[in-house]
C-alpha atoms as a PDB file:
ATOM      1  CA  UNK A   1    -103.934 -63.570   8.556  1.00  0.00           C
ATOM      2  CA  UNK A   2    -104.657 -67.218   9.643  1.00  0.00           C
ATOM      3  CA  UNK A   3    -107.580 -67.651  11.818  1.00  0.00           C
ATOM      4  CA  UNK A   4    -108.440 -70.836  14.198  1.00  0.00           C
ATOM      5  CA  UNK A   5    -112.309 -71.074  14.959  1.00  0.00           C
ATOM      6  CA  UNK A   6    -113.259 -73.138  17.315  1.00  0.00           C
ATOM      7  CA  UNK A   7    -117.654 -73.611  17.248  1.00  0.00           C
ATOM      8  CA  UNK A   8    -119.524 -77.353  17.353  1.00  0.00           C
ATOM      9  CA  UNK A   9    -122.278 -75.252  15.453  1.00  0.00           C
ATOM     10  CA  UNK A  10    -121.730 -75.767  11.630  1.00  0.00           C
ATOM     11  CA  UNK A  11    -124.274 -73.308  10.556  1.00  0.00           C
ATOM     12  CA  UNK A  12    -122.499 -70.774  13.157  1.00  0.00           C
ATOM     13  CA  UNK A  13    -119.182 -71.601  12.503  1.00  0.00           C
ATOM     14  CA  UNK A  14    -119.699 -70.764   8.756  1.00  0.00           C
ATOM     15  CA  UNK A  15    -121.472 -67.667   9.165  1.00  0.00           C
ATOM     16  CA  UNK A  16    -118.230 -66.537  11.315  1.00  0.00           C
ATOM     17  CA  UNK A  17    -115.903 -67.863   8.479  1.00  0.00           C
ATOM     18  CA  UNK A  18    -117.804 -66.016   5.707  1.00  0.00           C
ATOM     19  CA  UNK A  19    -118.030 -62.717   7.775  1.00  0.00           C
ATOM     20  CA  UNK A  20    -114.062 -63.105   8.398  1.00  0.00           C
ATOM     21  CA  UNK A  21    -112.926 -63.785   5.020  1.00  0.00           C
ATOM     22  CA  UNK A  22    -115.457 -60.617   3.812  1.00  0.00           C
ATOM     23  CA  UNK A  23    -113.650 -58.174   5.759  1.00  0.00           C
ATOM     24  CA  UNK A  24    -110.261 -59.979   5.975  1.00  0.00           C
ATOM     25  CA  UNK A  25    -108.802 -60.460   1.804  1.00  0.00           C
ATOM     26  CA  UNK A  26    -106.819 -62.976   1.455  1.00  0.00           C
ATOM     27  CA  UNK A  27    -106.843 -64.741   5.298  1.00  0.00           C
ATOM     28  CA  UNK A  28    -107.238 -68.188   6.274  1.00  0.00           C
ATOM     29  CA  UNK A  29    -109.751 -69.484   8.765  1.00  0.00           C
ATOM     30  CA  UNK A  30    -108.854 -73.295   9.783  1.00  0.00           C
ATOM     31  CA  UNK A  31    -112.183 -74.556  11.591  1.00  0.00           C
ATOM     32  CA  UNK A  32    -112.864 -77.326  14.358  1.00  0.00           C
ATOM     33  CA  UNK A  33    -115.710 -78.383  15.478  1.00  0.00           C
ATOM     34  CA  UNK A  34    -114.240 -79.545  19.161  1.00  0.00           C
ATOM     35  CA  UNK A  35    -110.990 -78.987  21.188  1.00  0.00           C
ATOM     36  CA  UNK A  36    -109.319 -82.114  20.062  1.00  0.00           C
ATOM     37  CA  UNK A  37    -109.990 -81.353  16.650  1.00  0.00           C
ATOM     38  CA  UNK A  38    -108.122 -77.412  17.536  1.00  0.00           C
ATOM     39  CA  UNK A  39    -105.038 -78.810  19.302  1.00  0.00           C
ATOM     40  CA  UNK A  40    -104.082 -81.034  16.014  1.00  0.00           C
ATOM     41  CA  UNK A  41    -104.180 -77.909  13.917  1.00  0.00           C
ATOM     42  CA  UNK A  42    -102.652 -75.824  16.521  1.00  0.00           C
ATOM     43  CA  UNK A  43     -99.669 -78.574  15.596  1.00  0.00           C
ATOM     44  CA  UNK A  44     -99.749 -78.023  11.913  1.00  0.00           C
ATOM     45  CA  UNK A  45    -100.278 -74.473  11.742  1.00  0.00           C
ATOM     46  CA  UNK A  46     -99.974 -71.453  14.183  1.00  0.00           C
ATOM     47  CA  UNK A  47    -102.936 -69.049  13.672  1.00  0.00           C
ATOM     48  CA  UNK A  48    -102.814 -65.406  14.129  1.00  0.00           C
ATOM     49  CA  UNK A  49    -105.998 -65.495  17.094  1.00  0.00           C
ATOM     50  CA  UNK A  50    -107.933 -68.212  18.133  1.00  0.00           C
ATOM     51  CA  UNK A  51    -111.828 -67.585  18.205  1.00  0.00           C
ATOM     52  CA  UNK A  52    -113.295 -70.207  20.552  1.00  0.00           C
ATOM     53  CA  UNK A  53    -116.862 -71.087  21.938  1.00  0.00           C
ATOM     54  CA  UNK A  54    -116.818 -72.280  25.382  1.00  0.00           C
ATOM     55  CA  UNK A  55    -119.432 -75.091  25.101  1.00  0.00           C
ATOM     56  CA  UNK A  56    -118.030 -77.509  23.052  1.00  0.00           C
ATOM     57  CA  UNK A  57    -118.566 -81.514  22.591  1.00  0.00           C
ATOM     58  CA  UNK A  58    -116.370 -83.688  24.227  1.00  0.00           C
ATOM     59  CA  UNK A  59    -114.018 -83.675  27.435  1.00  0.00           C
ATOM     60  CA  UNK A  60    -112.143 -80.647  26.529  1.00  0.00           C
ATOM     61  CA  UNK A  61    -114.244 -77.804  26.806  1.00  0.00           C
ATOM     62  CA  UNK A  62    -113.490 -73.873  25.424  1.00  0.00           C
ATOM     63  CA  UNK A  63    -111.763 -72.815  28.693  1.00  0.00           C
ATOM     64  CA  UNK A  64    -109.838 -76.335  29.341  1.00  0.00           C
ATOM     65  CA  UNK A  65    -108.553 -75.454  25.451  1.00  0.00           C
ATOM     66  CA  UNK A  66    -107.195 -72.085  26.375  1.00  0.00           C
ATOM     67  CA  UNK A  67    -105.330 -73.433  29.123  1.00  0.00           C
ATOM     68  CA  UNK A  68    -103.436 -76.102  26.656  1.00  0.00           C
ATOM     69  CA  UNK A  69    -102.618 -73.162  24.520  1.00  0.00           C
ATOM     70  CA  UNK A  70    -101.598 -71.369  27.062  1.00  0.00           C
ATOM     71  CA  UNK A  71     -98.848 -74.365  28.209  1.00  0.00           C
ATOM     72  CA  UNK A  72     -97.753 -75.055  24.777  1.00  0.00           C
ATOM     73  CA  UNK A  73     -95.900 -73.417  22.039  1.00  0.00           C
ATOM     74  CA  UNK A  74     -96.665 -70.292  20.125  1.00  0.00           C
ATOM     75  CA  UNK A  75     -99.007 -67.686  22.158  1.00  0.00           C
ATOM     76  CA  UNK A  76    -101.918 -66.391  19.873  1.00  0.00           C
ATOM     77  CA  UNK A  77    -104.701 -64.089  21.664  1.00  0.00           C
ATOM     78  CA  UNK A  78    -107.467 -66.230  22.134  1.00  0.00           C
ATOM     79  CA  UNK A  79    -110.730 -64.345  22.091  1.00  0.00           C
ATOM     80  CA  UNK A  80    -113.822 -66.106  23.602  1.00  0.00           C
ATOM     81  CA  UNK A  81    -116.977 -65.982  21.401  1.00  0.00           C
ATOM     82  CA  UNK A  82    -119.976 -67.504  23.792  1.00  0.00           C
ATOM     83  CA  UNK A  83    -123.906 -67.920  24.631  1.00  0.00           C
ATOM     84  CA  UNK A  84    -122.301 -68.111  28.373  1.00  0.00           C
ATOM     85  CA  UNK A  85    -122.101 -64.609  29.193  1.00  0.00           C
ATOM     86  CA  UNK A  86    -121.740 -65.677  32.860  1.00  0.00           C
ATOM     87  CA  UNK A  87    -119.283 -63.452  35.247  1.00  0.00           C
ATOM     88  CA  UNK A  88    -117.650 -67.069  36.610  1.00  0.00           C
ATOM     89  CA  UNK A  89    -116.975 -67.759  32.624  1.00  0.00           C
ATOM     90  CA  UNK A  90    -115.058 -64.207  32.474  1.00  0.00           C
ATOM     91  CA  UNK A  91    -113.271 -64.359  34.614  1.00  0.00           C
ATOM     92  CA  UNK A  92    -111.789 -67.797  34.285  1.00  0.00           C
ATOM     93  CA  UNK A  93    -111.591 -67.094  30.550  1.00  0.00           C
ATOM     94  CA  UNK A  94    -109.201 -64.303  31.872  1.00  0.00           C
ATOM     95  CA  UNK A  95    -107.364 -66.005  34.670  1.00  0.00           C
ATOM     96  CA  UNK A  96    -106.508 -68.936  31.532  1.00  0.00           C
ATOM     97  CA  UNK A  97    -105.211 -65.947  29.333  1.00  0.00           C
ATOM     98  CA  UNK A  98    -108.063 -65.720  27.059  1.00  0.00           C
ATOM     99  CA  UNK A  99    -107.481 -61.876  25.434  1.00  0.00           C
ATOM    100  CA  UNK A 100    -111.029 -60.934  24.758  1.00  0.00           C
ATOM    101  CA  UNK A 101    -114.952 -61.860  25.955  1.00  0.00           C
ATOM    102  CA  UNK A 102    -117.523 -61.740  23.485  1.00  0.00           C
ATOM    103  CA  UNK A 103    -121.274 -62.853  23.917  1.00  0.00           C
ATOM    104  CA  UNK A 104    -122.997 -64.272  20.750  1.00  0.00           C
ATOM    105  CA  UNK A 105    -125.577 -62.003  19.731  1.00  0.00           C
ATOM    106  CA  UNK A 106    -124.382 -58.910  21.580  1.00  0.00           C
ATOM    107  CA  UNK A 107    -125.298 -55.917  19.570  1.00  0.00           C
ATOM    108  CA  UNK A 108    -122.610 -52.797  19.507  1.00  0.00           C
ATOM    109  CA  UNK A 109    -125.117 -50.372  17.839  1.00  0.00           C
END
């Protein structure tokens, strides 16, 4: 399984990889720190899901990234991971064709 993870937060980002790559044997997980960063892998490699922050650095933010997914090529789910856990934020997220909202932090106990 190839995995695309979008975070700006290094220390985040790799606490996400290493927690993938536990449970998943033998996947991939291509990391960028900001959109632009995403849509030039996107070009070399089509990932499985895309996990995506919404708050990221530069013009393109989390949402405006699952809308240029969503008008070009393959079609992975794109689940949003997020400290926004704002209604607005959902339901663009869904509107765009993000498959899944997930808050940062959120326990599931």
């Amino acid at each position: 399984m190839r995995i695309l993870l979008v975070e700006d937060n290094l220390e985040y980002r790799q606490l996400v990889k290493s927690a993938l790559l536990e449970r998943i044997p033998g996947g991939i997980v291509d990391e960028a720190a900001d959109a632009e960063a995403a849509m030039s892998m996107l070009k070399r490699a089509t990932p499985d899901i895309v996990l995506t922050d919404i708050g990221l650095p530069g013009s393109i933010n989390g949402l405006a990234l699952i809308a240029r997914i969503r008008r070009t090529g393959p079609q992975p789910p794109i689940v949003i991971i997020t400290n926004h856990n704002l209604p607005e934020y959902r339901a663009e997220a869904a509107r765009l064709g993000a498959n899944d909202f997930l808050t940062k932090g959120a326990s599931t106990a």
